[in-house]
N, C-alpha and C. Protein backbone atom coordinates (compact mmCIF):
# COMPACT_ATOMS: atom_id res chain seq x y z
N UNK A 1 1.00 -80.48 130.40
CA UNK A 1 1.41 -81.84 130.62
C UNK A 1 2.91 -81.95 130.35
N UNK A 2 3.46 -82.38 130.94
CA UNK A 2 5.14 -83.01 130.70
C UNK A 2 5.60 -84.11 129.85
N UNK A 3 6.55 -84.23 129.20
CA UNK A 3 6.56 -84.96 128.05
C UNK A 3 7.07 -86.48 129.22
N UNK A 4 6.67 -87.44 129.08
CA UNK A 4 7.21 -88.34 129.36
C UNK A 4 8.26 -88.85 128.80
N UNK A 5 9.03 -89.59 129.89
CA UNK A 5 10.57 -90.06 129.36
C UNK A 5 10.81 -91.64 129.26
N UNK A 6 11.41 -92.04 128.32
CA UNK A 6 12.31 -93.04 128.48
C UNK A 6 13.42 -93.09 128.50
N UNK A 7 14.51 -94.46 128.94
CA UNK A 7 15.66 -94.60 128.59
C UNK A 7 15.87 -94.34 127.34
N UNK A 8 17.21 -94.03 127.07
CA UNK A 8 17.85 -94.41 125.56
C UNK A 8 18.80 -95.77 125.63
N UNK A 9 18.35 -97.00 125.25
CA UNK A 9 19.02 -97.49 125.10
C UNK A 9 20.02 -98.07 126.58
N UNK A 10 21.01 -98.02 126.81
CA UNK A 10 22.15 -98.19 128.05
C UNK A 10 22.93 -97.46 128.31
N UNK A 11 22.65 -95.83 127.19
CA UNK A 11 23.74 -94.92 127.29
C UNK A 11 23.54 -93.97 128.63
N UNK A 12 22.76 -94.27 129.58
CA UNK A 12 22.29 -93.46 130.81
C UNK A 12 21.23 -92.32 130.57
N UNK A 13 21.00 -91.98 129.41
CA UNK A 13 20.37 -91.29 128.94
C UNK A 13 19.05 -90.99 128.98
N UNK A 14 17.82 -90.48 129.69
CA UNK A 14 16.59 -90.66 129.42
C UNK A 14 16.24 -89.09 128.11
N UNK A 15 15.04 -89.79 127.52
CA UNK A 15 14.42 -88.80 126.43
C UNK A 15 13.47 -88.59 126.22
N UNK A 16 12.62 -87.65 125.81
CA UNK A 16 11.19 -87.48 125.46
C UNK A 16 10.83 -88.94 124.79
N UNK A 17 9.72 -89.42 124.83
CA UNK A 17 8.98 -90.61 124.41
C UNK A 17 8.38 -90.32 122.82
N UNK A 18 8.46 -88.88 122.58
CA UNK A 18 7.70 -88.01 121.24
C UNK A 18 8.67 -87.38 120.99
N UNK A 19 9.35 -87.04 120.30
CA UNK A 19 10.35 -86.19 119.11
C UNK A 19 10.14 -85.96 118.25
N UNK A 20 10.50 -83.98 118.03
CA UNK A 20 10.57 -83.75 116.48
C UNK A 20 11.42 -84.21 115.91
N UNK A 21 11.60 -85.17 114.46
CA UNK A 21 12.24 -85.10 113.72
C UNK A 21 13.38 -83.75 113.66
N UNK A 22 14.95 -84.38 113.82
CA UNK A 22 16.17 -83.71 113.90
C UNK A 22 16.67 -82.39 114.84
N UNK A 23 15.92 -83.16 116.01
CA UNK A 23 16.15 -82.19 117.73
C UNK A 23 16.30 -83.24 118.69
N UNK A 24 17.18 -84.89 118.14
CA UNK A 24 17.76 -85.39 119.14
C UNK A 24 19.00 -85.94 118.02
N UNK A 25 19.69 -86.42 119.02
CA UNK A 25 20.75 -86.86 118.03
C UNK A 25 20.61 -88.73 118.61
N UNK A 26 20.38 -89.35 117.17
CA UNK A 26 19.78 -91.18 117.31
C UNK A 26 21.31 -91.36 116.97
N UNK A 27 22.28 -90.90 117.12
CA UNK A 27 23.76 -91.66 116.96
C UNK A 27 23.83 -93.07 117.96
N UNK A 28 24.29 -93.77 116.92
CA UNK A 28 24.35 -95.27 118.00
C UNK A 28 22.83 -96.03 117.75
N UNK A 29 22.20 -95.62 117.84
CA UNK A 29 20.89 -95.90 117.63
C UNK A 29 20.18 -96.96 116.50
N UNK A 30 19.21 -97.86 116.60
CA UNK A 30 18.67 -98.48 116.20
C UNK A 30 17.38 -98.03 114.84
N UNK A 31 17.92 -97.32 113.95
CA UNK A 31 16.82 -96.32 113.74
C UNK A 31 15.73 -96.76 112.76
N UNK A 32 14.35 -96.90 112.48
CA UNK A 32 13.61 -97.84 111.81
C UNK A 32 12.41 -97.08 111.53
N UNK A 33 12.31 -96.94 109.84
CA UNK A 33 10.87 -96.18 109.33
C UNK A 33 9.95 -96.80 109.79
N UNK A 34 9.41 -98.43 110.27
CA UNK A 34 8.20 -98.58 110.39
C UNK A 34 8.86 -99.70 111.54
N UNK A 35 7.76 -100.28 112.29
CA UNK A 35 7.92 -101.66 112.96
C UNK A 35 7.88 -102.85 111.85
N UNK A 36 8.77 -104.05 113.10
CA UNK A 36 8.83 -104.39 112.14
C UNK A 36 7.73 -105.87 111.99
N UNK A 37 7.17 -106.29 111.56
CA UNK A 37 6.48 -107.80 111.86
C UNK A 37 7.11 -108.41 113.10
N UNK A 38 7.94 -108.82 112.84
CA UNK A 38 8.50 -109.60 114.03
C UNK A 38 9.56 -108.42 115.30
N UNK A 39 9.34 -108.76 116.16
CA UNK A 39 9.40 -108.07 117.37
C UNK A 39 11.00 -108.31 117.89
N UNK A 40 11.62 -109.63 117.27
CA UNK A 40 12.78 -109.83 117.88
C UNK A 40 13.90 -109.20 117.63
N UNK A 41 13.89 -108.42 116.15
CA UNK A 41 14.64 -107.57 116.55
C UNK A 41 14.89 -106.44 117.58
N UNK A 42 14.04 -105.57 117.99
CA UNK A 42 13.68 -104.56 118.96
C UNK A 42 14.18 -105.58 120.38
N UNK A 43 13.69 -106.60 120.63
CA UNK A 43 14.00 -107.13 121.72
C UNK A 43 16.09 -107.30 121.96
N UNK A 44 16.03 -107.78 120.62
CA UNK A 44 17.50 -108.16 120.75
C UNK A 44 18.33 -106.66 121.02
N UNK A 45 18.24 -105.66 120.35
CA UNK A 45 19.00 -104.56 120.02
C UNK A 45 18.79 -104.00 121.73
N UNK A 46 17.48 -103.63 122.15
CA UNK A 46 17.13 -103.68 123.69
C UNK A 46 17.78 -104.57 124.65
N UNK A 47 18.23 -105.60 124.01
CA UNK A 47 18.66 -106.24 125.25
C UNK A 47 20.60 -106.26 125.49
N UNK A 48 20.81 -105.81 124.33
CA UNK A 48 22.34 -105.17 123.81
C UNK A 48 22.48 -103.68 124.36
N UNK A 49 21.34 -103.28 124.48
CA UNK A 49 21.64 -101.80 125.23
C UNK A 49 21.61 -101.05 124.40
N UNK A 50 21.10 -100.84 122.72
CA UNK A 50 21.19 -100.16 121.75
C UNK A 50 19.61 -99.18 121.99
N UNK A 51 19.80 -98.32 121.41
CA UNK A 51 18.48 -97.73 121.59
C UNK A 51 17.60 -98.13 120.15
N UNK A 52 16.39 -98.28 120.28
CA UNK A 52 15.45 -98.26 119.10
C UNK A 52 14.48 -96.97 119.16
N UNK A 53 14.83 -97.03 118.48
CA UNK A 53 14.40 -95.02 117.70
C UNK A 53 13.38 -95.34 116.31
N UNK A 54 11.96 -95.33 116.01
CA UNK A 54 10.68 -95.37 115.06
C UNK A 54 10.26 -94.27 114.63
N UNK A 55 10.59 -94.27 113.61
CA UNK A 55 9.27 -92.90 112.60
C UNK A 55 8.25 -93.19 112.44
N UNK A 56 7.49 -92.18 113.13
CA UNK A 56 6.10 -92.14 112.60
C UNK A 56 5.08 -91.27 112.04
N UNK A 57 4.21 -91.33 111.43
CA UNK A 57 3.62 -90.29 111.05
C UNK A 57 1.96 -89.56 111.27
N UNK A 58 1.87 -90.98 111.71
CA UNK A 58 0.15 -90.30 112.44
C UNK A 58 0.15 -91.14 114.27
N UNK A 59 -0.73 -90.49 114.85
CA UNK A 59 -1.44 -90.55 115.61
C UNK A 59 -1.51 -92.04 116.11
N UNK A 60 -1.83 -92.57 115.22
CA UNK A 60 -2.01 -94.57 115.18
C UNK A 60 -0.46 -94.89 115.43
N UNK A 61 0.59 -94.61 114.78
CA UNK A 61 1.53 -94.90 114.23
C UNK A 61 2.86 -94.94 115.70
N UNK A 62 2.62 -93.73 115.98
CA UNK A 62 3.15 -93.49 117.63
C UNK A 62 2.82 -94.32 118.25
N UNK A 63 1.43 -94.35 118.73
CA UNK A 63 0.88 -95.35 119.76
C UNK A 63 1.49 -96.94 119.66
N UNK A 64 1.18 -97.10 118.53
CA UNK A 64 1.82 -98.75 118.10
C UNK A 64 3.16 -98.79 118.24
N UNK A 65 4.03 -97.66 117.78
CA UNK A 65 5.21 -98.03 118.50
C UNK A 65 5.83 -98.28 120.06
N UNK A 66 4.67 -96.83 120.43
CA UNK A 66 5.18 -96.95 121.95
C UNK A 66 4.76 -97.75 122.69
N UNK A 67 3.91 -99.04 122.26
CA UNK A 67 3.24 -100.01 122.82
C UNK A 67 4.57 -101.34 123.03
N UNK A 68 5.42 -100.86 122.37
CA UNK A 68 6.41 -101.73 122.59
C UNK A 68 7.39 -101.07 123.42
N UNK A 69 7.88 -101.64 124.74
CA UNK A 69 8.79 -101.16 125.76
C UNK A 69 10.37 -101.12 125.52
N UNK A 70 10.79 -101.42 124.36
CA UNK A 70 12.15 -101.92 123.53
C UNK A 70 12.48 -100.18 123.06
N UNK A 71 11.35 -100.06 122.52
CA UNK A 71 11.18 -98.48 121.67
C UNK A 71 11.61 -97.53 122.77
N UNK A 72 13.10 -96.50 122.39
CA UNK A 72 13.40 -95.69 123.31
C UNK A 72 12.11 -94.05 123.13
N UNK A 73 12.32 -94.48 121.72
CA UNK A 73 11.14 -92.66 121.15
C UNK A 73 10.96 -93.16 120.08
N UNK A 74 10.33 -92.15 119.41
CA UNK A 74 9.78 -92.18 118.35
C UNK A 74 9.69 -91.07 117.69
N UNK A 75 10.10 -90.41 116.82
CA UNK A 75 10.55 -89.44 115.68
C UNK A 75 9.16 -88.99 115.17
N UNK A 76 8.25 -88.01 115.29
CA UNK A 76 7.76 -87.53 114.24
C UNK A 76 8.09 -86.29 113.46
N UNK A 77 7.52 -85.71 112.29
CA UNK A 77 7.56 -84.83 111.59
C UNK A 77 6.84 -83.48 111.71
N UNK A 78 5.57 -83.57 112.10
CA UNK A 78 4.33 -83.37 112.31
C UNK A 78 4.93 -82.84 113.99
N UNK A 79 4.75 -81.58 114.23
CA UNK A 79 4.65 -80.81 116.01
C UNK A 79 3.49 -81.12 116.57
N UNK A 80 2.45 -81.15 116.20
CA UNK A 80 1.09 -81.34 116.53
C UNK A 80 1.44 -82.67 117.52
N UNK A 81 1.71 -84.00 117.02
CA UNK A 81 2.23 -85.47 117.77
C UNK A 81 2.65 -85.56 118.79
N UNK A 82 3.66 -84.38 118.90
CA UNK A 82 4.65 -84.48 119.69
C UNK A 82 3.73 -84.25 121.36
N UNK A 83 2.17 -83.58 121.24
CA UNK A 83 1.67 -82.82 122.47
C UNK A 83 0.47 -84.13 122.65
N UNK A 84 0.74 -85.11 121.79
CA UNK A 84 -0.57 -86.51 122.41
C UNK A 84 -0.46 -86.63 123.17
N UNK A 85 -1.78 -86.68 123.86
CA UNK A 85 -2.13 -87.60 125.13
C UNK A 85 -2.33 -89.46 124.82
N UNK A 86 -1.27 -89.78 124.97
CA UNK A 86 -1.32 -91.42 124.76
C UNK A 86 -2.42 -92.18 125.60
N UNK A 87 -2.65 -91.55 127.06
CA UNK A 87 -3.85 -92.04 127.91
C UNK A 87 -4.76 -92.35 126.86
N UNK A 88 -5.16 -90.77 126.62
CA UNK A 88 -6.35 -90.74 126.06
C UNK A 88 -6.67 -91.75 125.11
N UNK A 89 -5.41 -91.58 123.98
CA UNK A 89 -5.65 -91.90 122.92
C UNK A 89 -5.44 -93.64 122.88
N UNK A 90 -5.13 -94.33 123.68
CA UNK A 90 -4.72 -95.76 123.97
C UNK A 90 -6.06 -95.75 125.24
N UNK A 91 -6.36 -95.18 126.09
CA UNK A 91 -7.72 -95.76 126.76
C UNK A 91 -8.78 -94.83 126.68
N UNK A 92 -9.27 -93.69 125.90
CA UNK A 92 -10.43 -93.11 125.96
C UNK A 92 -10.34 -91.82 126.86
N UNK A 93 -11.28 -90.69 126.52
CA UNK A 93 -10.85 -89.50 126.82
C UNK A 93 -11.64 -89.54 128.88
N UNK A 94 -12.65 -90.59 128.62
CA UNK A 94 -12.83 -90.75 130.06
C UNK A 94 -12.06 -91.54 131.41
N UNK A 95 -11.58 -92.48 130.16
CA UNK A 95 -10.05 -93.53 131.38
C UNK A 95 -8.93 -92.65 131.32
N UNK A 96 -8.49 -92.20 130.20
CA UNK A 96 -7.50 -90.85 130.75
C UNK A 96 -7.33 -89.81 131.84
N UNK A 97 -8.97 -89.39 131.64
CA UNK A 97 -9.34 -88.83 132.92
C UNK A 97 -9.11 -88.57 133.92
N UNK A 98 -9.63 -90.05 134.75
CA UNK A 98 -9.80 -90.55 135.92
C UNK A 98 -8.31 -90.98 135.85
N UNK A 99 -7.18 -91.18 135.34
CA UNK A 99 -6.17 -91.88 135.51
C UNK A 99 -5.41 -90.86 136.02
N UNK A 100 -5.62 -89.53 135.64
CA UNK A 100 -4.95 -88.39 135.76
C UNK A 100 -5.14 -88.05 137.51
N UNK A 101 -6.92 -88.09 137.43
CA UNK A 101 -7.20 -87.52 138.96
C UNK A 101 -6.71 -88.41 139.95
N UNK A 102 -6.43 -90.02 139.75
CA UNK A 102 -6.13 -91.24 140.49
C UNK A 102 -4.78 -90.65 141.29
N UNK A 103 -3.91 -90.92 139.88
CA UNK A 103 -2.54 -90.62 140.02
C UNK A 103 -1.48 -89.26 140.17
């Protein structure tokens, strides 16, 4: 599977959506151990062209970030993370599936 990409931010940049911890460089960057309650920051910094960059540490933790479209990546620690299937793991190992054979 291929790592999917996002923008970074407005710097022209696209990036893996999953990162090891200290194999990108978040210079400029928005950088944040957890989400935060309120969403408007991520929106604002996104809409400034800044990138927002999230640590995470499990499985749950990714997903919830990348559920927000503001979020350029997300930092884990853990290599194992970096190879999720978000399909799966956000719609089930059978809607993943079929999403794969669809598309």
């Amino acid at each position: 599977m291929t790592a999917r990409e996002r923008w970074f931010g407005a710097t022209g940049r696209r990036v893996p959506e999953i990162v090891l911890a200290g194999t990108l460089d978040t210079t400029g960057a928005l950088l944040l151990d957890a989400l935060p309650a309120d969403a408007a920051g991520l929106r604002d910094a996104h809409t400034r062209g800044i990138p927002v960059v999230v640590r995470a540490s499990d499985a749950a933790e990714v997903r919830q970030a990348l559920a927000h479209p503001e979020v350029s990546c997300v930092l884990v620690r853990d290599a194992a993370l970096v190879s999720l299937d978000l399909a799966e793991l956000t719609y089930g190992a059978a809607e993943a599936t079929s999403s794969r054979i669809a598309g």
